[in-house]
PDB file of N, CA and C in Angstrom:
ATOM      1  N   UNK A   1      72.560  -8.380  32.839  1.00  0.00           N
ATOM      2  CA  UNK A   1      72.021  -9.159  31.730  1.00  0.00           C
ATOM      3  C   UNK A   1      71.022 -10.179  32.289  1.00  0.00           C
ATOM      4  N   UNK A   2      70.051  -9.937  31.771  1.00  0.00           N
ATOM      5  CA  UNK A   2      68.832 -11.098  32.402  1.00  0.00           C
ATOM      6  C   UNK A   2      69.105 -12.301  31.871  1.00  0.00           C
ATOM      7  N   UNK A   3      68.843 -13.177  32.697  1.00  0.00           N
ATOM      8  CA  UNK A   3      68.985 -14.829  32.230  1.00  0.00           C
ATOM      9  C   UNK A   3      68.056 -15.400  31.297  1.00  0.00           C
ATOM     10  N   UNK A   4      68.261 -16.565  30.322  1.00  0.00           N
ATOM     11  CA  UNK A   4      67.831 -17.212  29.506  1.00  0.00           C
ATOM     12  C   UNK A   4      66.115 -17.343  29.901  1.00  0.00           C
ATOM     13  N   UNK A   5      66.198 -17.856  31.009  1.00  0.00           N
ATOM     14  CA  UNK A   5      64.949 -18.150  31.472  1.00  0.00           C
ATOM     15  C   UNK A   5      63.911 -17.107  32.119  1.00  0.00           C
ATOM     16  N   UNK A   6      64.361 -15.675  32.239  1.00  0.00           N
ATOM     17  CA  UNK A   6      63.940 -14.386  32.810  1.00  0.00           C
ATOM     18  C   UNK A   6      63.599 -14.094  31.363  1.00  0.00           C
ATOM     19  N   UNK A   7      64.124 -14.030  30.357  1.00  0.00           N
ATOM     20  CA  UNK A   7      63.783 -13.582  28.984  1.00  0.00           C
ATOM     21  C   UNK A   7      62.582 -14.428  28.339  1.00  0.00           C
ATOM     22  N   UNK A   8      63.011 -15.852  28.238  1.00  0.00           N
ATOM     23  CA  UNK A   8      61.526 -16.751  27.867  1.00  0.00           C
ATOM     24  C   UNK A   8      60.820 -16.462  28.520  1.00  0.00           C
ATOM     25  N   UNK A   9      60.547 -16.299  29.884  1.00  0.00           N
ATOM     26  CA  UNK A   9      59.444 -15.887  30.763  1.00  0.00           C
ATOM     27  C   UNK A   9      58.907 -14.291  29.934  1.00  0.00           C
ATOM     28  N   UNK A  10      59.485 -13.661  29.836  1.00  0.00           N
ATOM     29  CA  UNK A  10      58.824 -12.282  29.163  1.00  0.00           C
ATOM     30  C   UNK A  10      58.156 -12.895  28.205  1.00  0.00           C
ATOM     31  N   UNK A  11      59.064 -13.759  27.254  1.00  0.00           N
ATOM     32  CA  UNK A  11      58.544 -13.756  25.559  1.00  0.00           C
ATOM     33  C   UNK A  11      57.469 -14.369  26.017  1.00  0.00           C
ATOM     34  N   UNK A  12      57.000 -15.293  26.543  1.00  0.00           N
ATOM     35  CA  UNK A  12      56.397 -16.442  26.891  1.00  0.00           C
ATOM     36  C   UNK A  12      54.969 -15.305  27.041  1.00  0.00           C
ATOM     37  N   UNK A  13      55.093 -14.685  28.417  1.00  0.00           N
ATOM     38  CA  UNK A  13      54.071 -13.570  29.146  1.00  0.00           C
ATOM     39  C   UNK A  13      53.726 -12.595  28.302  1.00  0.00           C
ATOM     40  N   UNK A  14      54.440 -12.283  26.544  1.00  0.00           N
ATOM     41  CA  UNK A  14      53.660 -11.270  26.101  1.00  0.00           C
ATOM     42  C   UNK A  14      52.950 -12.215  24.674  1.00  0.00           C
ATOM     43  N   UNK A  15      53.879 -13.380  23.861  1.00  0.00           N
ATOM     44  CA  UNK A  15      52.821 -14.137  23.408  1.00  0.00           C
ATOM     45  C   UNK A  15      51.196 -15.008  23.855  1.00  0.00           C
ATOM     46  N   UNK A  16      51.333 -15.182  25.095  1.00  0.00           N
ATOM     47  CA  UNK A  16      50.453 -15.396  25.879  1.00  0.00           C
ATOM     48  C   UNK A  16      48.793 -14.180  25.851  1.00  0.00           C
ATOM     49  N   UNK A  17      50.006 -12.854  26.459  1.00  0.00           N
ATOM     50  CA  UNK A  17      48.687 -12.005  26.046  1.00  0.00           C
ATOM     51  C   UNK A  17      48.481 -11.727  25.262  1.00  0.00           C
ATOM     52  N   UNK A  18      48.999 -11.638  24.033  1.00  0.00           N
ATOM     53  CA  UNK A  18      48.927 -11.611  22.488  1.00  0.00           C
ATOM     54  C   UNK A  18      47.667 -12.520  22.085  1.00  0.00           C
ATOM     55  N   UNK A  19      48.072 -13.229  22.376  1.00  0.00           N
ATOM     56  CA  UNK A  19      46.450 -14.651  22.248  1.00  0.00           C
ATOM     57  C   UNK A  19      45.444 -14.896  22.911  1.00  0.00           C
ATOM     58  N   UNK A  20      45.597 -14.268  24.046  1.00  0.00           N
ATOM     59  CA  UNK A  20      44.456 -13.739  25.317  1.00  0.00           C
ATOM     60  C   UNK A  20      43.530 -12.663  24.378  1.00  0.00           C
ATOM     61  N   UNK A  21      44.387 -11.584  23.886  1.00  0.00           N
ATOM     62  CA  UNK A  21      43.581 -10.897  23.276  1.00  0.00           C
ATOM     63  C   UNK A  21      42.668 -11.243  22.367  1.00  0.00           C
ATOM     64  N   UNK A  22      43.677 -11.761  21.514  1.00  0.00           N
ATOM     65  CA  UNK A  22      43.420 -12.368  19.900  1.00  0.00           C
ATOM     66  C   UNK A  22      41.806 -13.007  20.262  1.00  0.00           C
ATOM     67  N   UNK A  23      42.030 -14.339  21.086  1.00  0.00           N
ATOM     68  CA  UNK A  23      40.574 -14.490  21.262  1.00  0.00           C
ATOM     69  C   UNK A  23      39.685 -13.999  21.492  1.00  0.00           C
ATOM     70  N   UNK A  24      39.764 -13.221  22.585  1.00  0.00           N
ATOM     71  CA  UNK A  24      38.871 -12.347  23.261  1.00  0.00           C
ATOM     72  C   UNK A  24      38.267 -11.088  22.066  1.00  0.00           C
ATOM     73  N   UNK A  25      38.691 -10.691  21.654  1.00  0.00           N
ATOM     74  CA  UNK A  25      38.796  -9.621  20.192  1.00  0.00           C
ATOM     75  C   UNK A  25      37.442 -10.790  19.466  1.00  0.00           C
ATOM     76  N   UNK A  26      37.790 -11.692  18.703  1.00  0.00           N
ATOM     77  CA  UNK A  26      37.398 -12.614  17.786  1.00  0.00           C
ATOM     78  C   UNK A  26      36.366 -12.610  18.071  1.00  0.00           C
ATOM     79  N   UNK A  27      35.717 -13.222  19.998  1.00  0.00           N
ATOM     80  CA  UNK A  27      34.532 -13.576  20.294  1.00  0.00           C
ATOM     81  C   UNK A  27      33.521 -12.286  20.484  1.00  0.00           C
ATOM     82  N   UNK A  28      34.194 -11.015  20.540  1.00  0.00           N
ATOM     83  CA  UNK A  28      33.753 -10.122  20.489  1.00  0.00           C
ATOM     84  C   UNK A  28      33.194  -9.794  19.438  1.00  0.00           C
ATOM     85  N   UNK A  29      33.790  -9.960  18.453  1.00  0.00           N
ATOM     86  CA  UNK A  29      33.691  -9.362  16.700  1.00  0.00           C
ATOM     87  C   UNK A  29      32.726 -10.093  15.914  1.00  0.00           C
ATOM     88  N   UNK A  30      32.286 -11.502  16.425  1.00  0.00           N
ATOM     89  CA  UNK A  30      31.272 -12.178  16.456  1.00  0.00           C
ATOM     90  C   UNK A  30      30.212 -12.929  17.034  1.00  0.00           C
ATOM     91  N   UNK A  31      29.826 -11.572  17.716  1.00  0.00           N
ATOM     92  CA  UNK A  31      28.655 -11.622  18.140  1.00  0.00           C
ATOM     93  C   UNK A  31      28.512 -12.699  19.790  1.00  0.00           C
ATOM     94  N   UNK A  32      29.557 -12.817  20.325  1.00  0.00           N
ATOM     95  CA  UNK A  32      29.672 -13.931  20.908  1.00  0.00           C
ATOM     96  C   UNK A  32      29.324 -15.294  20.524  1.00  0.00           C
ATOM     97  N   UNK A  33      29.604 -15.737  19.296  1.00  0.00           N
ATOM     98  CA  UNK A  33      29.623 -17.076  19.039  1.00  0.00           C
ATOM     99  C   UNK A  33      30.949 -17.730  18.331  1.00  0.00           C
ATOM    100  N   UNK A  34      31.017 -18.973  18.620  1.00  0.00           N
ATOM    101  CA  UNK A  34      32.357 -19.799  18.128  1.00  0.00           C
ATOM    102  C   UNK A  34      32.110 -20.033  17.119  1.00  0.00           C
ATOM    103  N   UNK A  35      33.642 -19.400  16.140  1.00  0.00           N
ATOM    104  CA  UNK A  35      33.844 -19.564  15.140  1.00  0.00           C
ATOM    105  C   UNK A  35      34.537 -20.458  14.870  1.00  0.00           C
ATOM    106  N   UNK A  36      35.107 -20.191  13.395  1.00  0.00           N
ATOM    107  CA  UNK A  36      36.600 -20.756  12.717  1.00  0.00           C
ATOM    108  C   UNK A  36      37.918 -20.169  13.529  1.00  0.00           C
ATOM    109  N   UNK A  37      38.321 -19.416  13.221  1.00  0.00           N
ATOM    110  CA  UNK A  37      39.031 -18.079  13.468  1.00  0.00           C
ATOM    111  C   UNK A  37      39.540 -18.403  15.194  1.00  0.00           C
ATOM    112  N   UNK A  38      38.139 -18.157  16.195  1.00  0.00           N
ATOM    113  CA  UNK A  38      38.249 -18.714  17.133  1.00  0.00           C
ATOM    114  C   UNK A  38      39.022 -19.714  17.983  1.00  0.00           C
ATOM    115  N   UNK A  39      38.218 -20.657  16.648  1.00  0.00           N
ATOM    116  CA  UNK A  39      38.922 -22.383  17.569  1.00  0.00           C
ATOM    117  C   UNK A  39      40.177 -22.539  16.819  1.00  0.00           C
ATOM    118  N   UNK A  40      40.777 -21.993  16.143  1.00  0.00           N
ATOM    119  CA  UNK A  40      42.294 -21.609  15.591  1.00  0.00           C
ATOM    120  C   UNK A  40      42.868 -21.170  16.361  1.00  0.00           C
ATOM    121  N   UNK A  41      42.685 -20.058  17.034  1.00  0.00           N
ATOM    122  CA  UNK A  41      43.488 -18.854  17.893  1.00  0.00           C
ATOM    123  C   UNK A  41      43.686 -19.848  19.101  1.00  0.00           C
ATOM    124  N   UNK A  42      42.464 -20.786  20.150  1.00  0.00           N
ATOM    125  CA  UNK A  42      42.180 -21.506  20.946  1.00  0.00           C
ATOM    126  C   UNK A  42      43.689 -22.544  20.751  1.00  0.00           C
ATOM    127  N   UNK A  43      43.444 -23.087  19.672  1.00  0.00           N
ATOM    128  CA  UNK A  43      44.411 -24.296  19.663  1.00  0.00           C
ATOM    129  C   UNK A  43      45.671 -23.890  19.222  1.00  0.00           C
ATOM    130  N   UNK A  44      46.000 -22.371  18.788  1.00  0.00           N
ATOM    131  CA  UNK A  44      47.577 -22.312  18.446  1.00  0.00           C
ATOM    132  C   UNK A  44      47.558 -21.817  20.276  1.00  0.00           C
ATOM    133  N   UNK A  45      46.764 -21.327  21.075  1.00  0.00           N
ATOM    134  CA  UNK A  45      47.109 -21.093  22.332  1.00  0.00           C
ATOM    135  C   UNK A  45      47.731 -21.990  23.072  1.00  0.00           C
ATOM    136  N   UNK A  46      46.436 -23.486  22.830  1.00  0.00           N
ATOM    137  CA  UNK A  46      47.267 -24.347  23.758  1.00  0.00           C
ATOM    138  C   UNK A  46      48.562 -24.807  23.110  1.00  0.00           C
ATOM    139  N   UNK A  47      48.652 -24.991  21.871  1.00  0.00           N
ATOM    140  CA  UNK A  47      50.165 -25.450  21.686  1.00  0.00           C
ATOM    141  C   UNK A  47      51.376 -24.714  22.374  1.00  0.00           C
ATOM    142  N   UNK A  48      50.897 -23.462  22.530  1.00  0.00           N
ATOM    143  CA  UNK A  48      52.228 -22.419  23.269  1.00  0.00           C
ATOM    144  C   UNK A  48      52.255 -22.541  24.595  1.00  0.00           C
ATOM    145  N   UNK A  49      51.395 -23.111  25.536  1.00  0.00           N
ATOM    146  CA  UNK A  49      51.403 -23.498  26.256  1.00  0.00           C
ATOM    147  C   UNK A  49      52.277 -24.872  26.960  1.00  0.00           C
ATOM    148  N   UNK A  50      51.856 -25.629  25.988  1.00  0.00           N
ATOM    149  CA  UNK A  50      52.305 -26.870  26.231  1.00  0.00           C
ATOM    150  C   UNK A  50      53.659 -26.890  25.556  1.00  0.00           C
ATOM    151  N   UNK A  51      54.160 -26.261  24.631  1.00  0.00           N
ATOM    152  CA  UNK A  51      55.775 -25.971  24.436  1.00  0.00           C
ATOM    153  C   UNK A  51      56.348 -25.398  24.860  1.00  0.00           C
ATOM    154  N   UNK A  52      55.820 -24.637  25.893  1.00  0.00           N
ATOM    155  CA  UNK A  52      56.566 -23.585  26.827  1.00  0.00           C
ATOM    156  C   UNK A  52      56.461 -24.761  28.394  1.00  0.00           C
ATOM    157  N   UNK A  53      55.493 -25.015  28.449  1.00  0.00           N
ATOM    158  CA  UNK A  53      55.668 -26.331  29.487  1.00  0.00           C
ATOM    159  C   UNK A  53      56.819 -27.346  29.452  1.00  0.00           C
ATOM    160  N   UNK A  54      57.102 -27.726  28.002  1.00  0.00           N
ATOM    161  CA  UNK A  54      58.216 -28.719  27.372  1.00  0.00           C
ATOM    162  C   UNK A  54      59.514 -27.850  27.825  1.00  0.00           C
ATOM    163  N   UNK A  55      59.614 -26.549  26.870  1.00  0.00           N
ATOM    164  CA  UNK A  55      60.900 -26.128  27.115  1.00  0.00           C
ATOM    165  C   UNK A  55      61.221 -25.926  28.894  1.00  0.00           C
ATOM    166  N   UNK A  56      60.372 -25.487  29.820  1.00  0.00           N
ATOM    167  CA  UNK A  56      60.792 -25.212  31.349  1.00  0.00           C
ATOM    168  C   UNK A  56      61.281 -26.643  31.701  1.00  0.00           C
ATOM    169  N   UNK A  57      60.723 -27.779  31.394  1.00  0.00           N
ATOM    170  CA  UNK A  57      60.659 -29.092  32.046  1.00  0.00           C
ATOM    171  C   UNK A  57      62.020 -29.602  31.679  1.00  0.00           C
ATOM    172  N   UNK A  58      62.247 -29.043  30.386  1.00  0.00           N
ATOM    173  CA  UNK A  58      63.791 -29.477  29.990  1.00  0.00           C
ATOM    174  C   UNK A  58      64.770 -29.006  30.066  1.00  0.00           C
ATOM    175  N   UNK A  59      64.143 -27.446  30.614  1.00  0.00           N
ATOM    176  CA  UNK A  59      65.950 -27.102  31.404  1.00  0.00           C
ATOM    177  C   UNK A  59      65.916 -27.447  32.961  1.00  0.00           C
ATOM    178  N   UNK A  60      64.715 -27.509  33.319  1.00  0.00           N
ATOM    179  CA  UNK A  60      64.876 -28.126  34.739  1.00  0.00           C
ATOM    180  C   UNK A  60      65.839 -29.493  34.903  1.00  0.00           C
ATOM    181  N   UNK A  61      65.801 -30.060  33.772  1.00  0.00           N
ATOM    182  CA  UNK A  61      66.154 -31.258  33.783  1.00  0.00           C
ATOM    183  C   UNK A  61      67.672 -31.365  32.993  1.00  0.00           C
ATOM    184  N   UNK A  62      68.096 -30.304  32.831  1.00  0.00           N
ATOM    185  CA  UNK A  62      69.819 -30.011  32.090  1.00  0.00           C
ATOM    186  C   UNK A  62      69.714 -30.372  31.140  1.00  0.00           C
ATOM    187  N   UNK A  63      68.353 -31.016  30.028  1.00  0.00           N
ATOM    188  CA  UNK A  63      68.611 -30.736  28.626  1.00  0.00           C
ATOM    189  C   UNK A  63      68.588 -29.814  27.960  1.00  0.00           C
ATOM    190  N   UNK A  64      69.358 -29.424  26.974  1.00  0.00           N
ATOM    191  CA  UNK A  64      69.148 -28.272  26.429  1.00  0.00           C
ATOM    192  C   UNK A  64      69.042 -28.549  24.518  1.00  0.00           C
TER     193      UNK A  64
END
């Protein structure tokens, strides 16, 4: 059975490329210029980032 943190690491590594794409797709589909759509996809990215930063930092730290 893989551990808590072997599993977020997957979920983590395929929402990640999920939104790697997503952008990449977008800037493609228009023409290479920044959109709406774009700077949406951009900023729900970094939020998953930085809550996936939160959640590692807080089991490092025995909160749960």
């Amino acid at each position: 059975m893989p551990s808590k943190t072997g599993r977020f690491l997957v979920f983590f590594l395929f929402t990640l490329t999920v939104f790697i794409v997503d952008v990449l797709l977008l800037y493609y589909e228009n023409n290479f210029e920044i959109t709406e759509p774009l700077v949406m996809s951009m900023i729900f990215l970094v939020f998953a980032i930085v809550i996936s930063i939160l959640a590692v930092a807080d089991k490092q730290t025995g909160r749960s």
